[in-house]
N, C-alpha and C. Protein backbone atom coordinates (compact mmCIF):
# COMPACT_ATOMS: atom_id res chain seq x y z
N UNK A 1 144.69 146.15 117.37
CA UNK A 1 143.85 146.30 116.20
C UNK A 1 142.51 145.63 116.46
N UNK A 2 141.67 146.62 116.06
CA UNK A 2 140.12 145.94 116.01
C UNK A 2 139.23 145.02 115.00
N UNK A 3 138.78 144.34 115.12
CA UNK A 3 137.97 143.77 114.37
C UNK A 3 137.00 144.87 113.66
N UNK A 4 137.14 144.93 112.25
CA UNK A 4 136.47 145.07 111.16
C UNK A 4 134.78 144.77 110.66
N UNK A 5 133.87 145.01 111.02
CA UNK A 5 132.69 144.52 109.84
C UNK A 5 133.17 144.41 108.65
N UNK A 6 132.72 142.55 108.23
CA UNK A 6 132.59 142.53 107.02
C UNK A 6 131.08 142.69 106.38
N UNK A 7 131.44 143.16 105.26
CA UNK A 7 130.05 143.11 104.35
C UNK A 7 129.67 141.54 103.62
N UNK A 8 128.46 141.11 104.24
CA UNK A 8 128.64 140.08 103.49
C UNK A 8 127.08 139.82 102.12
N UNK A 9 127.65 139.87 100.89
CA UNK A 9 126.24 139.91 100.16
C UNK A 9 125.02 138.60 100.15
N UNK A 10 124.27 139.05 99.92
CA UNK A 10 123.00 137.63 99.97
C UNK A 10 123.19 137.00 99.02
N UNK A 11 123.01 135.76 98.58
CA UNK A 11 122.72 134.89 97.55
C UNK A 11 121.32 134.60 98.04
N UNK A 12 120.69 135.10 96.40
CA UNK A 12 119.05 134.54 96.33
C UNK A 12 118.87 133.49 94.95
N UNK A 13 118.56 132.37 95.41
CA UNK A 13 118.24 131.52 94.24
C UNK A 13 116.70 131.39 93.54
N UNK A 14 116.46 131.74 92.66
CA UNK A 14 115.33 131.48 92.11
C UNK A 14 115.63 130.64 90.45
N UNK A 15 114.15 130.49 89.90
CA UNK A 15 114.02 129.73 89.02
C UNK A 15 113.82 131.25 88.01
N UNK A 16 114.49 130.71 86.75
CA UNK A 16 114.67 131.49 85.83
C UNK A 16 112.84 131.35 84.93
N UNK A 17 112.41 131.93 84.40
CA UNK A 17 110.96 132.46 83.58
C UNK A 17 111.12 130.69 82.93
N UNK A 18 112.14 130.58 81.94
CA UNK A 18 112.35 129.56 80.89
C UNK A 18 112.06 128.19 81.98
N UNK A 19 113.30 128.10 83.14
CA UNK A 19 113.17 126.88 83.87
C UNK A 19 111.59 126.37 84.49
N UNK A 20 110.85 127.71 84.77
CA UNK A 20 109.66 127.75 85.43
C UNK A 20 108.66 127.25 84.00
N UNK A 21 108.69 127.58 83.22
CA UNK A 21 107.74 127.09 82.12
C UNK A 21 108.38 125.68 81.47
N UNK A 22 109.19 125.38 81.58
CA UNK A 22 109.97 123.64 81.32
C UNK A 22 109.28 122.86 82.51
N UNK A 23 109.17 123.27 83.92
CA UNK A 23 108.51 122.30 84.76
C UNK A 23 106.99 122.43 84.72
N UNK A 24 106.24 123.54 83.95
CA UNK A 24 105.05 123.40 84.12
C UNK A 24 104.72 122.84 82.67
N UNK A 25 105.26 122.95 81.81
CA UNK A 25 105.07 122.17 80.40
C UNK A 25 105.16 120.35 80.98
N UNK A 26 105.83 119.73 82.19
CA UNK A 26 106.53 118.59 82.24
C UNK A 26 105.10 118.24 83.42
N UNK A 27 104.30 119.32 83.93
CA UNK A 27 103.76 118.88 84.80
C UNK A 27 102.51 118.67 84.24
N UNK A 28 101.95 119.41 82.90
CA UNK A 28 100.63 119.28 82.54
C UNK A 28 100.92 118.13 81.71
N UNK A 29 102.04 117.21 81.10
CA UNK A 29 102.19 116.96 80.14
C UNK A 29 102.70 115.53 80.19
N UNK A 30 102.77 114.94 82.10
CA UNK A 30 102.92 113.71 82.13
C UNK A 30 102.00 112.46 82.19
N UNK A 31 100.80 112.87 81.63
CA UNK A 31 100.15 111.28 81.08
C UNK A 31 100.32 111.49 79.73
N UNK A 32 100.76 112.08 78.86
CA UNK A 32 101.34 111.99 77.50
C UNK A 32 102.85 111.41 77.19
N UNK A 33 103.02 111.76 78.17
CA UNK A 33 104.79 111.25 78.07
C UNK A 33 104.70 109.97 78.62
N UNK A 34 103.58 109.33 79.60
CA UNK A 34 103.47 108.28 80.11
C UNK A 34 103.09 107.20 78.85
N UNK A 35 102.11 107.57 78.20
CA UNK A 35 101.18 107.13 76.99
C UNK A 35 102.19 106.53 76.04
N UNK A 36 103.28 107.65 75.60
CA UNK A 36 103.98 107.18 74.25
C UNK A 36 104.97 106.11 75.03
N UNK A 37 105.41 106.71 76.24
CA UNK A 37 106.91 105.76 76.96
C UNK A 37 106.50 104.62 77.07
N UNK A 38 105.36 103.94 77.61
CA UNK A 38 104.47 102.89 78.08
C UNK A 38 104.87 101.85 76.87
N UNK A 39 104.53 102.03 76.05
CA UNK A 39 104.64 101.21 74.81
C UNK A 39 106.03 100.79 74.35
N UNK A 40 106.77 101.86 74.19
CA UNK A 40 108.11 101.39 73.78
C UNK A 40 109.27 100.75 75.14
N UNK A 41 108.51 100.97 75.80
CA UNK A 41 109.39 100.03 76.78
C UNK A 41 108.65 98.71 76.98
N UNK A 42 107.60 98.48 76.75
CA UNK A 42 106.64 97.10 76.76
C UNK A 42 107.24 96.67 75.57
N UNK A 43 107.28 97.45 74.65
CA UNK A 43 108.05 96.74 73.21
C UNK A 43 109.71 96.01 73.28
N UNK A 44 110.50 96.71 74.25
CA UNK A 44 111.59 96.79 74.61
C UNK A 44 112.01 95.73 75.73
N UNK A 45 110.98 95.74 76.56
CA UNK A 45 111.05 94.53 77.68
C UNK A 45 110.77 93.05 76.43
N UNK A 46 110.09 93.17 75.98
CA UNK A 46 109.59 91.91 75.19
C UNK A 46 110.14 91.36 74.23
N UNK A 47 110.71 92.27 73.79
CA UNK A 47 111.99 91.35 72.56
C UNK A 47 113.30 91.14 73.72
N UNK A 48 113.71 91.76 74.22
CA UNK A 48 114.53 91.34 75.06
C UNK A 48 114.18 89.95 76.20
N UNK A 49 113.03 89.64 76.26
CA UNK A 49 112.78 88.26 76.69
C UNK A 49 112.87 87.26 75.70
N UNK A 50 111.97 87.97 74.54
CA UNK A 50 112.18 86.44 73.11
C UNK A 50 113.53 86.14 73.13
N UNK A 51 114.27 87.45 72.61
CA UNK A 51 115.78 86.98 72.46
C UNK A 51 116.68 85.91 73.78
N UNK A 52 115.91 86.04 75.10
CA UNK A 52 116.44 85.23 76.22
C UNK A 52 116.03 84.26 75.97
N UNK A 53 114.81 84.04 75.51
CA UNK A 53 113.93 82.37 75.43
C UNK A 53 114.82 81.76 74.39
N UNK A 54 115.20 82.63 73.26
CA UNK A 54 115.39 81.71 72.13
C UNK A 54 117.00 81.27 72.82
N UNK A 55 117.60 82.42 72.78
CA UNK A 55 118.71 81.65 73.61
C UNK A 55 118.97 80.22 74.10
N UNK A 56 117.75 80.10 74.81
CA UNK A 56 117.72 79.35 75.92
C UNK A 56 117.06 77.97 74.88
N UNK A 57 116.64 78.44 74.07
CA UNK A 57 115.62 77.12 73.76
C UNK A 57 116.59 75.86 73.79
N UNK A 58 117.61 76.02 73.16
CA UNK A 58 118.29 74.42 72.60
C UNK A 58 118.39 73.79 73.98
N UNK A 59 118.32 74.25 75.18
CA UNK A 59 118.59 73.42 76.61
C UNK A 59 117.62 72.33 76.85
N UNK A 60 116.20 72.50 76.22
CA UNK A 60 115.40 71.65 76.42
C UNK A 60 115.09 70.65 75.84
């Protein structure tokens, strides 16, 4: 018995219309997302230090 050709199909990956306009909305749109994030994590780092200091205060 002989060996057979198989058929084998392609897989092509591309980006869907929707996925392609989610990364270009994310690409025009990151010093805005930088702008609002900036703050609430400066807000977020900083009470989370008071709350360590105060912690800490009675040691001294």
């Amino acid at each position: 018995m002989g060996k057979q050709p198989v058929r084998m199909k392609v897989v092509v990956y591309a980006l869907s219309s929707f996925q392609q306009k989610i990364h270009h909305k994310v690409s025009e749109n990151w010093i805005s997302t930088t702008l609002l994030l900036t703050p609430i994590m400066g807000t977020y780092t900083y009470v989370q230090n008071y709350k360590e200091k105060e912690k800490l205060a009675h040691r001294y």
